[in-house]
PDB file of N, CA and C in Angstrom:
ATOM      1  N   UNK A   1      -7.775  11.698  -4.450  1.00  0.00           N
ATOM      2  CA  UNK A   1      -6.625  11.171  -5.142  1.00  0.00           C
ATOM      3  C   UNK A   1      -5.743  10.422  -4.134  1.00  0.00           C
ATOM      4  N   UNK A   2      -5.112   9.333  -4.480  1.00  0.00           N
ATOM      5  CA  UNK A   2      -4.792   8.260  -3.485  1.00  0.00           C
ATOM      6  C   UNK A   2      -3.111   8.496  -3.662  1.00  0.00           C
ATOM      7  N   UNK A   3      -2.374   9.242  -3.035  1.00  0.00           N
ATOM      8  CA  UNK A   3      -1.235   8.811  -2.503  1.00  0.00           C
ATOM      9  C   UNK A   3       0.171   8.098  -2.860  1.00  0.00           C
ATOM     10  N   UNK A   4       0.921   8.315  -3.959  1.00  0.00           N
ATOM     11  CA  UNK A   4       1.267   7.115  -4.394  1.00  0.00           C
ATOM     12  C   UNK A   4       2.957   7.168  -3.619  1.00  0.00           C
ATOM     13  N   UNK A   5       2.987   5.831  -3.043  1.00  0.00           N
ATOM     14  CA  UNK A   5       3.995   5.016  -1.859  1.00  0.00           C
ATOM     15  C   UNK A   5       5.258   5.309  -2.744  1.00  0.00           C
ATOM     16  N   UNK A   6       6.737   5.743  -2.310  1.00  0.00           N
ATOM     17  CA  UNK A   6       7.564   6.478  -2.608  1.00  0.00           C
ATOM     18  C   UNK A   6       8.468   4.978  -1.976  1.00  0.00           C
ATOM     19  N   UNK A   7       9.270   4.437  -3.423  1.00  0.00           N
ATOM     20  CA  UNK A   7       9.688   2.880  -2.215  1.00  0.00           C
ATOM     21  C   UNK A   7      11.342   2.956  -2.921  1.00  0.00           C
ATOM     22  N   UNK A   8      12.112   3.138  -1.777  1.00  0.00           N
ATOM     23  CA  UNK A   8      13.717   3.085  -2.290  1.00  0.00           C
ATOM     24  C   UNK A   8      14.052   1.687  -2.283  1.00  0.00           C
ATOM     25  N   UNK A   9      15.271   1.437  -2.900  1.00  0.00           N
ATOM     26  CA  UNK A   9      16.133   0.354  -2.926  1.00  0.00           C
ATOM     27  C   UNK A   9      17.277   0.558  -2.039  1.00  0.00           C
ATOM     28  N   UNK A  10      17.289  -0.040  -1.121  1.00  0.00           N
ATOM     29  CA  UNK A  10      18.092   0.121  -0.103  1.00  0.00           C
ATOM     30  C   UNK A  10      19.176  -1.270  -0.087  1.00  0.00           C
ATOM     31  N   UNK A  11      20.866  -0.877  -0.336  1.00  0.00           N
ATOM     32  CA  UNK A  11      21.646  -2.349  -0.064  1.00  0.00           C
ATOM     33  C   UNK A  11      22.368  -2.384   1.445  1.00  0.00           C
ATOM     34  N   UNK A  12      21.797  -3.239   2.075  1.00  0.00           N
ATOM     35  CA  UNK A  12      22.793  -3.111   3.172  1.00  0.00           C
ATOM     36  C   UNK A  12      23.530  -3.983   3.409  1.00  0.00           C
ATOM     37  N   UNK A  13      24.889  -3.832   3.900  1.00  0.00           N
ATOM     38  CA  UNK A  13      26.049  -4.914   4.221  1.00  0.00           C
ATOM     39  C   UNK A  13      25.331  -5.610   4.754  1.00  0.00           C
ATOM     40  N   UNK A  14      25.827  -7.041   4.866  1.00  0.00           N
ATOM     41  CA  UNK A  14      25.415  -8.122   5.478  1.00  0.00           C
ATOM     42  C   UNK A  14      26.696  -9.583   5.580  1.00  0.00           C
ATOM     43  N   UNK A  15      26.986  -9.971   6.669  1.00  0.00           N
ATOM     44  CA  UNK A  15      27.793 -10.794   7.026  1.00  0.00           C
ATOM     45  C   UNK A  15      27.227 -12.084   6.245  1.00  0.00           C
ATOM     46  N   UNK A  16      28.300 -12.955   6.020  1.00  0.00           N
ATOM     47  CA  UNK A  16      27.604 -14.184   5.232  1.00  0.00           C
ATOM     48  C   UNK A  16      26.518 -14.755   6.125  1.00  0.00           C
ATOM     49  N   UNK A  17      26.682 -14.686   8.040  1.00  0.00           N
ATOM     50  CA  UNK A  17      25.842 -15.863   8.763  1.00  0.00           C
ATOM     51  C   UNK A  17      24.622 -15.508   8.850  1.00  0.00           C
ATOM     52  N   UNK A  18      24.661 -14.019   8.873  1.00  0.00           N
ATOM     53  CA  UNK A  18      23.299 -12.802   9.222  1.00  0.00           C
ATOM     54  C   UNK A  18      22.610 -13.695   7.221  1.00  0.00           C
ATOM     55  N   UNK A  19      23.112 -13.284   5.956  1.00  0.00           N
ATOM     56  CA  UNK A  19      22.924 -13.353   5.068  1.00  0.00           C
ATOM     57  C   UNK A  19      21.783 -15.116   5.165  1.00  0.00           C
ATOM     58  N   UNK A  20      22.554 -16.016   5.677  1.00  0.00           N
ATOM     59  CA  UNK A  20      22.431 -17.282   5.966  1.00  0.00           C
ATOM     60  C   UNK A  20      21.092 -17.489   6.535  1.00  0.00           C
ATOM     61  N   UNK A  21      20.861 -16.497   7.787  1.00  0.00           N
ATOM     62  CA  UNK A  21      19.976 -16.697   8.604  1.00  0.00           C
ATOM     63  C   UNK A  21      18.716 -16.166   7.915  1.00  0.00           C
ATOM     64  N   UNK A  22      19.142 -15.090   6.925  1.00  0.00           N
ATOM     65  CA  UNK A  22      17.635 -14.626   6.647  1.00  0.00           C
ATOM     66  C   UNK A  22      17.012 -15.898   5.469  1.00  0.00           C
ATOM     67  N   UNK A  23      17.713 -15.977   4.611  1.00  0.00           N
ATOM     68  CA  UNK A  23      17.419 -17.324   3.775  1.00  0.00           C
ATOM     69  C   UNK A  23      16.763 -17.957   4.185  1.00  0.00           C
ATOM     70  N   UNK A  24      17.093 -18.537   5.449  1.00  0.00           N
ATOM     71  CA  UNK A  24      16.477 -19.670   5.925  1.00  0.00           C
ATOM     72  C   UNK A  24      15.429 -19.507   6.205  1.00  0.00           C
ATOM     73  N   UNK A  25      15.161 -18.235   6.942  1.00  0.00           N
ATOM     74  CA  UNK A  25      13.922 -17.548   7.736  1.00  0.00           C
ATOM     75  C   UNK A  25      12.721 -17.751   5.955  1.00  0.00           C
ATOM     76  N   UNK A  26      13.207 -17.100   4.541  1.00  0.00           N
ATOM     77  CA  UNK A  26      12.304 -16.711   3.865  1.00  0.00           C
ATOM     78  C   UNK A  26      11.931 -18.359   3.755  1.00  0.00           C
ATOM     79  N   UNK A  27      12.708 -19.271   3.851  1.00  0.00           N
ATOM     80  CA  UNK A  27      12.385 -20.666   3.084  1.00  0.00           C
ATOM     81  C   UNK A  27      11.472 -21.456   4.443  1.00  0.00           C
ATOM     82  N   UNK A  28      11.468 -21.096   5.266  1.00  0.00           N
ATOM     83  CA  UNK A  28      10.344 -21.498   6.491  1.00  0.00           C
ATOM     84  C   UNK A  28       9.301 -21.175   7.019  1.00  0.00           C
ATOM     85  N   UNK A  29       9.010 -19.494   6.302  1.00  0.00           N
ATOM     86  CA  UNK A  29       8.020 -18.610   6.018  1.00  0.00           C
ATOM     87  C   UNK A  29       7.531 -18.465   5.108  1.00  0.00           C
ATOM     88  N   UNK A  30       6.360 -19.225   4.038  1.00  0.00           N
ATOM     89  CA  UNK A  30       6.347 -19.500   3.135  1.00  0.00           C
ATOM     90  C   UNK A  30       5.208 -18.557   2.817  1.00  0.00           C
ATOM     91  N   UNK A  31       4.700 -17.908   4.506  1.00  0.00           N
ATOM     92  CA  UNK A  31       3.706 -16.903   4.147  1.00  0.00           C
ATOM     93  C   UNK A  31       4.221 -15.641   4.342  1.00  0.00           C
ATOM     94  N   UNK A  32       5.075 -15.408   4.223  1.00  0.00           N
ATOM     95  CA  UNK A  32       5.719 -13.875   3.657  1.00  0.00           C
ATOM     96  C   UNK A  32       5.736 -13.399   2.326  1.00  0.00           C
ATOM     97  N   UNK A  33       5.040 -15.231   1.520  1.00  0.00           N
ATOM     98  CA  UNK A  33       5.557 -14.711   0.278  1.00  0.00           C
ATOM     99  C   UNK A  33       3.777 -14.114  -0.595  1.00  0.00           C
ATOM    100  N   UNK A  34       4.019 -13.083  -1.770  1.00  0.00           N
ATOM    101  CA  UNK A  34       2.980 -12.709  -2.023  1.00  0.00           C
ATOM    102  C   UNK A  34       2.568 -12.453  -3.929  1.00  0.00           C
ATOM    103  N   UNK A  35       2.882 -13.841  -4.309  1.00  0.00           N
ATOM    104  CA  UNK A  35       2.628 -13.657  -5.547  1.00  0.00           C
ATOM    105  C   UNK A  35       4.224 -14.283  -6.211  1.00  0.00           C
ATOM    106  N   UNK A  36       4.900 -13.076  -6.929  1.00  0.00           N
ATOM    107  CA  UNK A  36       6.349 -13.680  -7.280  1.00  0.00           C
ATOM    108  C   UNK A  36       7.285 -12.783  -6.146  1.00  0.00           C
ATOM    109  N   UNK A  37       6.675 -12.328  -5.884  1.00  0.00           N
ATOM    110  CA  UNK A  37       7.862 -11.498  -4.306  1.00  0.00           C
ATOM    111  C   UNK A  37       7.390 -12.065  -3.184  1.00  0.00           C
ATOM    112  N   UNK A  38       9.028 -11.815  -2.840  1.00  0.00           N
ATOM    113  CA  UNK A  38       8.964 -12.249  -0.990  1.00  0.00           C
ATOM    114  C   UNK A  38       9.227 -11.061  -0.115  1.00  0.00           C
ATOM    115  N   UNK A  39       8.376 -11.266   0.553  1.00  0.00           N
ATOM    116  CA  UNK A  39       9.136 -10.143   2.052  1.00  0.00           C
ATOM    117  C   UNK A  39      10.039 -10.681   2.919  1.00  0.00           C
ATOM    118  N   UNK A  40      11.002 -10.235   3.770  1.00  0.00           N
ATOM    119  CA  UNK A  40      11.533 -10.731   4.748  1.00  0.00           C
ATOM    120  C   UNK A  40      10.593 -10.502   6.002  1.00  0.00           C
ATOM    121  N   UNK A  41       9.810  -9.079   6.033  1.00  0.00           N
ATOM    122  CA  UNK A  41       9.209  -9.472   7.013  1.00  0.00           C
ATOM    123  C   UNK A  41       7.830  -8.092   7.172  1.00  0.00           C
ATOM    124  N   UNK A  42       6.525  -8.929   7.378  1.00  0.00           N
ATOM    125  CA  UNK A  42       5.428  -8.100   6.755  1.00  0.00           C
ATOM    126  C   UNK A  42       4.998  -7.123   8.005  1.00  0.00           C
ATOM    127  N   UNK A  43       6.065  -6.162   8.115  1.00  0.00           N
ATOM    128  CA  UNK A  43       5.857  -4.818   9.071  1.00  0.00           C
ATOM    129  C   UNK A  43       5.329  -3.487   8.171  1.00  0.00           C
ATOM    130  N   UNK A  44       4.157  -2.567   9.215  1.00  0.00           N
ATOM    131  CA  UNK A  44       4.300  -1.859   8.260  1.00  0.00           C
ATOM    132  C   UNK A  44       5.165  -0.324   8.811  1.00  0.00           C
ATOM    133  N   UNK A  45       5.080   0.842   8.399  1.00  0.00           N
ATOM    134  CA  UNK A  45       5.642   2.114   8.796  1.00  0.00           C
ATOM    135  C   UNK A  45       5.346   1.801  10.773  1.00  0.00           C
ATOM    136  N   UNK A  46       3.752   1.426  10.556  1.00  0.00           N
ATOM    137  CA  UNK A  46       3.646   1.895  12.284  1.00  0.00           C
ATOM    138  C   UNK A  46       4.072   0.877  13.067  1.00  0.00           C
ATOM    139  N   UNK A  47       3.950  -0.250  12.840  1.00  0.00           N
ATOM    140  CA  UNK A  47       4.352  -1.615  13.974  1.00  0.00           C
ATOM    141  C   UNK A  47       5.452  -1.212  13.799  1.00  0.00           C
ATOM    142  N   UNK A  48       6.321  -1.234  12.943  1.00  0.00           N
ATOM    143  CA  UNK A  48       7.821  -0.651  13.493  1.00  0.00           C
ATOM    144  C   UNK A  48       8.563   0.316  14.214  1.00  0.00           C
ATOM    145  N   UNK A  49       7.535   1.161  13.908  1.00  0.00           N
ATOM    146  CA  UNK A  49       7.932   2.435  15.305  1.00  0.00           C
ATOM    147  C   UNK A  49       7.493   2.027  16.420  1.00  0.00           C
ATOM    148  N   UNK A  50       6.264   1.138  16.184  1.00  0.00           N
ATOM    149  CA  UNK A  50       5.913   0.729  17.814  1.00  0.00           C
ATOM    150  C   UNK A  50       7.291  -0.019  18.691  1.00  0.00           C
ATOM    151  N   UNK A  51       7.788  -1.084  17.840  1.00  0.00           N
ATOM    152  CA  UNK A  51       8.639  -1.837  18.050  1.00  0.00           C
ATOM    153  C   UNK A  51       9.882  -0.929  18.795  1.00  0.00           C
ATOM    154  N   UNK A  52      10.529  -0.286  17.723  1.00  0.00           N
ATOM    155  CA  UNK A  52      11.658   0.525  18.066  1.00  0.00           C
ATOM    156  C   UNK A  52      11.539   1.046  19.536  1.00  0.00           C
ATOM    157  N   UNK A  53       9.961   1.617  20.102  1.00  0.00           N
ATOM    158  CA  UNK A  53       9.343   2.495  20.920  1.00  0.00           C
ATOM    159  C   UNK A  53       9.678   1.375  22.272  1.00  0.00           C
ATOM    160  N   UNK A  54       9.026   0.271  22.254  1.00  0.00           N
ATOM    161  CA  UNK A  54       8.973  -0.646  23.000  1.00  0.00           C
ATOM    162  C   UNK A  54       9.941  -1.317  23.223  1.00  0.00           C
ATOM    163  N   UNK A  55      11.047  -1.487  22.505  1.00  0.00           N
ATOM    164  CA  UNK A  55      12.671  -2.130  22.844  1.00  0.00           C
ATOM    165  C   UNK A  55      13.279  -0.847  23.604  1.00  0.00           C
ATOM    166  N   UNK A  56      13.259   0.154  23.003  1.00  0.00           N
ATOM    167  CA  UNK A  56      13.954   1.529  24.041  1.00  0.00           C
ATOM    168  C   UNK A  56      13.078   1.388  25.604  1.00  0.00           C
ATOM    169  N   UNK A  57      12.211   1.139  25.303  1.00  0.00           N
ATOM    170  CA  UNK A  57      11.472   0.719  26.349  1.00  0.00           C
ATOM    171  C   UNK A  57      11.825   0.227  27.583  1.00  0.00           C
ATOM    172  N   UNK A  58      12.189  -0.660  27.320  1.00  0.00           N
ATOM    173  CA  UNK A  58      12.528  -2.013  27.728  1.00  0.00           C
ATOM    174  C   UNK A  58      13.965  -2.336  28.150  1.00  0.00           C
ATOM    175  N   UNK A  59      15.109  -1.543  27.220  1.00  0.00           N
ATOM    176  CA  UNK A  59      15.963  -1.171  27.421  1.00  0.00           C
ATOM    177  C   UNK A  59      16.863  -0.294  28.487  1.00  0.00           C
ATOM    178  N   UNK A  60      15.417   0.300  28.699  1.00  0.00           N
ATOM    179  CA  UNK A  60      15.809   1.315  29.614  1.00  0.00           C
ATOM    180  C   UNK A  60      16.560   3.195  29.533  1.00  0.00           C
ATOM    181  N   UNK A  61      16.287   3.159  27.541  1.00  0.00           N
ATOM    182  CA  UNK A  61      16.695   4.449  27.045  1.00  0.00           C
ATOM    183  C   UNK A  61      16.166   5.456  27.771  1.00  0.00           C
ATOM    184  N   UNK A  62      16.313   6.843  27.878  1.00  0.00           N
ATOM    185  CA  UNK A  62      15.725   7.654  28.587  1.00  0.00           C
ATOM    186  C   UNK A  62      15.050   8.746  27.433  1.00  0.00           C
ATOM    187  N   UNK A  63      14.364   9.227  27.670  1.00  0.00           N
ATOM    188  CA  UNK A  63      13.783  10.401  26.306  1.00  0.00           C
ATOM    189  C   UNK A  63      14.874  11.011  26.376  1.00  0.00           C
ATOM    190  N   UNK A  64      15.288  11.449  24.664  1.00  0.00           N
ATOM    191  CA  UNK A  64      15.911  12.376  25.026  1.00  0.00           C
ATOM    192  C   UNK A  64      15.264  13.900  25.008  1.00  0.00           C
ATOM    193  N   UNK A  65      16.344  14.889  25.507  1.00  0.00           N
ATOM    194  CA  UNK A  65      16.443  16.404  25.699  1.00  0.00           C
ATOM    195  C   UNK A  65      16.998  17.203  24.420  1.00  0.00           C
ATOM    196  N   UNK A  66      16.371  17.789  24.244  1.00  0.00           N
ATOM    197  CA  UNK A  66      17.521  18.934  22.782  1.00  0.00           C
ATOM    198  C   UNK A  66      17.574  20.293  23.541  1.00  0.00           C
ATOM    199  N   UNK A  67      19.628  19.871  23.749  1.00  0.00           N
ATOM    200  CA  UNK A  67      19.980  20.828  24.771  1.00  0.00           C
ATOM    201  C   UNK A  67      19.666  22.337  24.338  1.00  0.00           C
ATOM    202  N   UNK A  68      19.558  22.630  23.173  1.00  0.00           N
ATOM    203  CA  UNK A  68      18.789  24.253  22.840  1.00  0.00           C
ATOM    204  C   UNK A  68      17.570  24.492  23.442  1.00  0.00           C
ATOM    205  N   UNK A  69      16.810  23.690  23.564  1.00  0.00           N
ATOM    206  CA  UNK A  69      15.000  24.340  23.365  1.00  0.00           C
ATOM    207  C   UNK A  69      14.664  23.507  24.497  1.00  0.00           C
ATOM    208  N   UNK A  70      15.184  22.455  25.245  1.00  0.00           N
ATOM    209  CA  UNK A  70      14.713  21.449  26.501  1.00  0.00           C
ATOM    210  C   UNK A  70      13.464  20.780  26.033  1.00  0.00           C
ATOM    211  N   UNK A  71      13.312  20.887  24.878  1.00  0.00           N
ATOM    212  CA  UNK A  71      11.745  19.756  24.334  1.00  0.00           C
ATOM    213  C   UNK A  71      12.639  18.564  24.884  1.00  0.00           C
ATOM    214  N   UNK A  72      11.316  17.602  24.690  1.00  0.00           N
ATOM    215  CA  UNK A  72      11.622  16.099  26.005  1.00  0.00           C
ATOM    216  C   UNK A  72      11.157  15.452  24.432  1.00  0.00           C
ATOM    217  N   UNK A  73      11.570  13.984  23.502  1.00  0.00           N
ATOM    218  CA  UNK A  73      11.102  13.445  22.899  1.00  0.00           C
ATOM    219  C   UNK A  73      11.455  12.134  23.185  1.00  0.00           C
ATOM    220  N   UNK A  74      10.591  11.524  22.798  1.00  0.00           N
ATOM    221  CA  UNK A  74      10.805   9.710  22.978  1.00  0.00           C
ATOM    222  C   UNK A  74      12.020   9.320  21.778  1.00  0.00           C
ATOM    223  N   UNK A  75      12.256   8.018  22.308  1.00  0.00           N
ATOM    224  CA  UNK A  75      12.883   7.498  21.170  1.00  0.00           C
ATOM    225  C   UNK A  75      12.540   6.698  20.164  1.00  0.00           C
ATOM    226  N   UNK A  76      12.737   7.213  18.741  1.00  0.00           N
ATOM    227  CA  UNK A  76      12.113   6.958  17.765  1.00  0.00           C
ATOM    228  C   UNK A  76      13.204   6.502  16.461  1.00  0.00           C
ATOM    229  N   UNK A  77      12.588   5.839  15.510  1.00  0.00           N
ATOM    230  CA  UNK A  77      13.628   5.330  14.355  1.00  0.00           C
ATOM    231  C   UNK A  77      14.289   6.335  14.289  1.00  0.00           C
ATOM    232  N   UNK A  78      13.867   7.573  13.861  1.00  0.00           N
ATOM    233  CA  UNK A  78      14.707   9.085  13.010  1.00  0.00           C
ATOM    234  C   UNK A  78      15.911   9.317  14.189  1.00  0.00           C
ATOM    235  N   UNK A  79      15.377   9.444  15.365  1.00  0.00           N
ATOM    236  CA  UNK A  79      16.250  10.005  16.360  1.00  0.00           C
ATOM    237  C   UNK A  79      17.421   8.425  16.648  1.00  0.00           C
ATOM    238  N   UNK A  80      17.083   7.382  16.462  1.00  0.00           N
ATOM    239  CA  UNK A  80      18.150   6.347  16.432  1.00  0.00           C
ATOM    240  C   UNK A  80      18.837   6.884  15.596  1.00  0.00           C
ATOM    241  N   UNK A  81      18.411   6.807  14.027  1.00  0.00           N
ATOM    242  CA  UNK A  81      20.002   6.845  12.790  1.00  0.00           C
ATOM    243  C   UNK A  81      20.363   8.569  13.233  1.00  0.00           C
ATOM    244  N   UNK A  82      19.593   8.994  13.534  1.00  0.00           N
ATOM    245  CA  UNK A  82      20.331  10.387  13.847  1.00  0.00           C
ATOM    246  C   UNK A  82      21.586  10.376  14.886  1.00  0.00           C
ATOM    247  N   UNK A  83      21.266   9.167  15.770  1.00  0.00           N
ATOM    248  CA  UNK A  83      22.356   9.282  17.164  1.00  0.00           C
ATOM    249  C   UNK A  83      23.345   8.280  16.123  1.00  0.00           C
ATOM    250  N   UNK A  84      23.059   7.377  15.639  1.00  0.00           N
ATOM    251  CA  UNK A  84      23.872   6.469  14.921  1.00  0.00           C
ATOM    252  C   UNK A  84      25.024   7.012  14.054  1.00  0.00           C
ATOM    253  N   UNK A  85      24.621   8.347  13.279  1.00  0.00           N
ATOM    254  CA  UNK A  85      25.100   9.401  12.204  1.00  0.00           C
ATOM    255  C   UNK A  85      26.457   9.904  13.310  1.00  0.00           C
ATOM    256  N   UNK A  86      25.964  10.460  14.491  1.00  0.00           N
ATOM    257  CA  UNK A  86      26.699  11.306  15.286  1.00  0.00           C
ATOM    258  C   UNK A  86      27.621  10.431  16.146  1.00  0.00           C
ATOM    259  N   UNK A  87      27.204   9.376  16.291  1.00  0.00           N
ATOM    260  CA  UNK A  87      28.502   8.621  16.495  1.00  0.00           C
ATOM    261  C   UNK A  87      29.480   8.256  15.650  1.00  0.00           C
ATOM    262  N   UNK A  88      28.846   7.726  14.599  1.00  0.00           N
ATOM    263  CA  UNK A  88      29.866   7.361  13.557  1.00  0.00           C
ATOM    264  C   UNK A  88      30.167   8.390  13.068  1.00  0.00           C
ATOM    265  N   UNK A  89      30.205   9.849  12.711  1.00  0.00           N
ATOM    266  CA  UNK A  89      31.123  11.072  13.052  1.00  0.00           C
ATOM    267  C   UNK A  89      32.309  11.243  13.758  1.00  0.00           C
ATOM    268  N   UNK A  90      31.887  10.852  15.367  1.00  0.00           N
ATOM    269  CA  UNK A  90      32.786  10.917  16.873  1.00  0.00           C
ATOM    270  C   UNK A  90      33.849  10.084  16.188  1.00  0.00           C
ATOM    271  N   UNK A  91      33.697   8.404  15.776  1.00  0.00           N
ATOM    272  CA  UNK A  91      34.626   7.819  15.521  1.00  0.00           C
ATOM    273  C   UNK A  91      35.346   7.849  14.369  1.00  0.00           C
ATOM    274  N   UNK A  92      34.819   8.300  13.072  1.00  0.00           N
ATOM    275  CA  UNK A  92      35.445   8.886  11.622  1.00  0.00           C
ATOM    276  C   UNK A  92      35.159   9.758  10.859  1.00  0.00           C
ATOM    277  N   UNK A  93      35.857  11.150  11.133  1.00  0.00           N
ATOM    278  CA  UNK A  93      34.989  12.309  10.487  1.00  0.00           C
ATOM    279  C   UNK A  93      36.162  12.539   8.974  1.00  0.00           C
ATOM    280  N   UNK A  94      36.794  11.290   8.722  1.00  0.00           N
ATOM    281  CA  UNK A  94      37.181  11.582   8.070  1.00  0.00           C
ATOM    282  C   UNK A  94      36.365  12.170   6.590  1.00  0.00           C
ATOM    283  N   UNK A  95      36.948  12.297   5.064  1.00  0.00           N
ATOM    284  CA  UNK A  95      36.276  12.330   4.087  1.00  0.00           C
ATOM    285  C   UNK A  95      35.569  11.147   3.719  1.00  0.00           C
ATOM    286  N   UNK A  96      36.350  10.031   3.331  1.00  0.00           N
ATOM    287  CA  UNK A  96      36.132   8.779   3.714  1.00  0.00           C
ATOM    288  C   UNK A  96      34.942   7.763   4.449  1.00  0.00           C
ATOM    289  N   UNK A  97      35.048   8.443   5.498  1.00  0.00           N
ATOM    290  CA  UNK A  97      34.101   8.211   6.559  1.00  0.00           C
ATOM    291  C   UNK A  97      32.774   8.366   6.304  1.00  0.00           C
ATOM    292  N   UNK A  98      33.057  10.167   6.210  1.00  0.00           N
ATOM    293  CA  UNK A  98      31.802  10.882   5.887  1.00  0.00           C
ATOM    294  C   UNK A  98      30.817  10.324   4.787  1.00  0.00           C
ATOM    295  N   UNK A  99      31.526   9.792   3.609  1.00  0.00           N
ATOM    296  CA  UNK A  99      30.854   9.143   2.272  1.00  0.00           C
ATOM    297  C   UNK A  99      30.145   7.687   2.563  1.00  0.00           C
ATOM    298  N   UNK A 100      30.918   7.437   3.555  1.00  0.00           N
ATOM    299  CA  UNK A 100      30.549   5.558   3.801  1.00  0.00           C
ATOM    300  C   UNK A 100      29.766   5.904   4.463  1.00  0.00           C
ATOM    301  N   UNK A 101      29.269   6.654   5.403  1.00  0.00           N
ATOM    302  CA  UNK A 101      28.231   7.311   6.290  1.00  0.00           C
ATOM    303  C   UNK A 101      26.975   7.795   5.710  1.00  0.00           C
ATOM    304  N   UNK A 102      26.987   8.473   4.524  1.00  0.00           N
ATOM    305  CA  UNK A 102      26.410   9.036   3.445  1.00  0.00           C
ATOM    306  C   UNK A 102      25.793   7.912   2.486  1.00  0.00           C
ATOM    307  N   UNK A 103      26.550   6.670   2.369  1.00  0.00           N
ATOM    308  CA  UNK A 103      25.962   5.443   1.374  1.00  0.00           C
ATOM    309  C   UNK A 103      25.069   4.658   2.515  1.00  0.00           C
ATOM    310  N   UNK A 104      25.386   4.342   3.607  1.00  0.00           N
ATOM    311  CA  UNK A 104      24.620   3.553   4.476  1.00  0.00           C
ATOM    312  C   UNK A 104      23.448   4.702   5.005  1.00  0.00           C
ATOM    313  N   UNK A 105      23.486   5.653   4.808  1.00  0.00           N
ATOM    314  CA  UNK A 105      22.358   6.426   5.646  1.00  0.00           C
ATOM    315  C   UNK A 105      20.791   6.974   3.962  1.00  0.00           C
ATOM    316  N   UNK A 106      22.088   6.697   3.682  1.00  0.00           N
ATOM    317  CA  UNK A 106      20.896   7.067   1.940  1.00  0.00           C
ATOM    318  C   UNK A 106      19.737   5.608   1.221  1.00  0.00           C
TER     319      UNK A 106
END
């Protein structure tokens, strides 16, 4: 029995120029497109972790440590929005905060 792909609708803010730039990108990439849908961009689950893997890379991130247990892990998508979550905490733990934190992370 084959699996069936679990696919959210995700809205994310977007500045008008960022908004601008992708447009352009779909109208110059004419092979992203696949029938009556377009992709912005044909990654799948794994090239993107590779990616993420290889910019920390490159970057110069260090693995992190989980100061309880001293396991050593690389850096990975989950552990980005996870550090992303805990910052944007540090800077607004308001109620407020917490919800706008809660819509962008859902």
């Amino acid at each position: 029995m084959q699996q069936q792909q679990r696919r959210r609708l995700r809205t994310l803010p977007l500045d008008t120029r960022t908004l601008n730039m992708l447009k352009d990108y779909l109208v110059d990439n004419q092979s992203t497109r696949n029938g009556n849908s377009a992709r912005v961009f044909t990654l799948n689950r794994h090239r993107a972790w590779q990616i993420v893997r290889d910019c920390a890379k490159r970057a110069g991130l260090p693995d992190l440590v989980n100061p309880e247990t001293g396991r050593v892990r690389g850096v990975s998508p989950h552990r980005l929005r996870d550090a992303f979550s805990v910052y944007a905490m540090k800077l607004n733990d308001s109620g407020d905060g917490l919800r706008l934190l809660q819509e962008h992370l859902s």
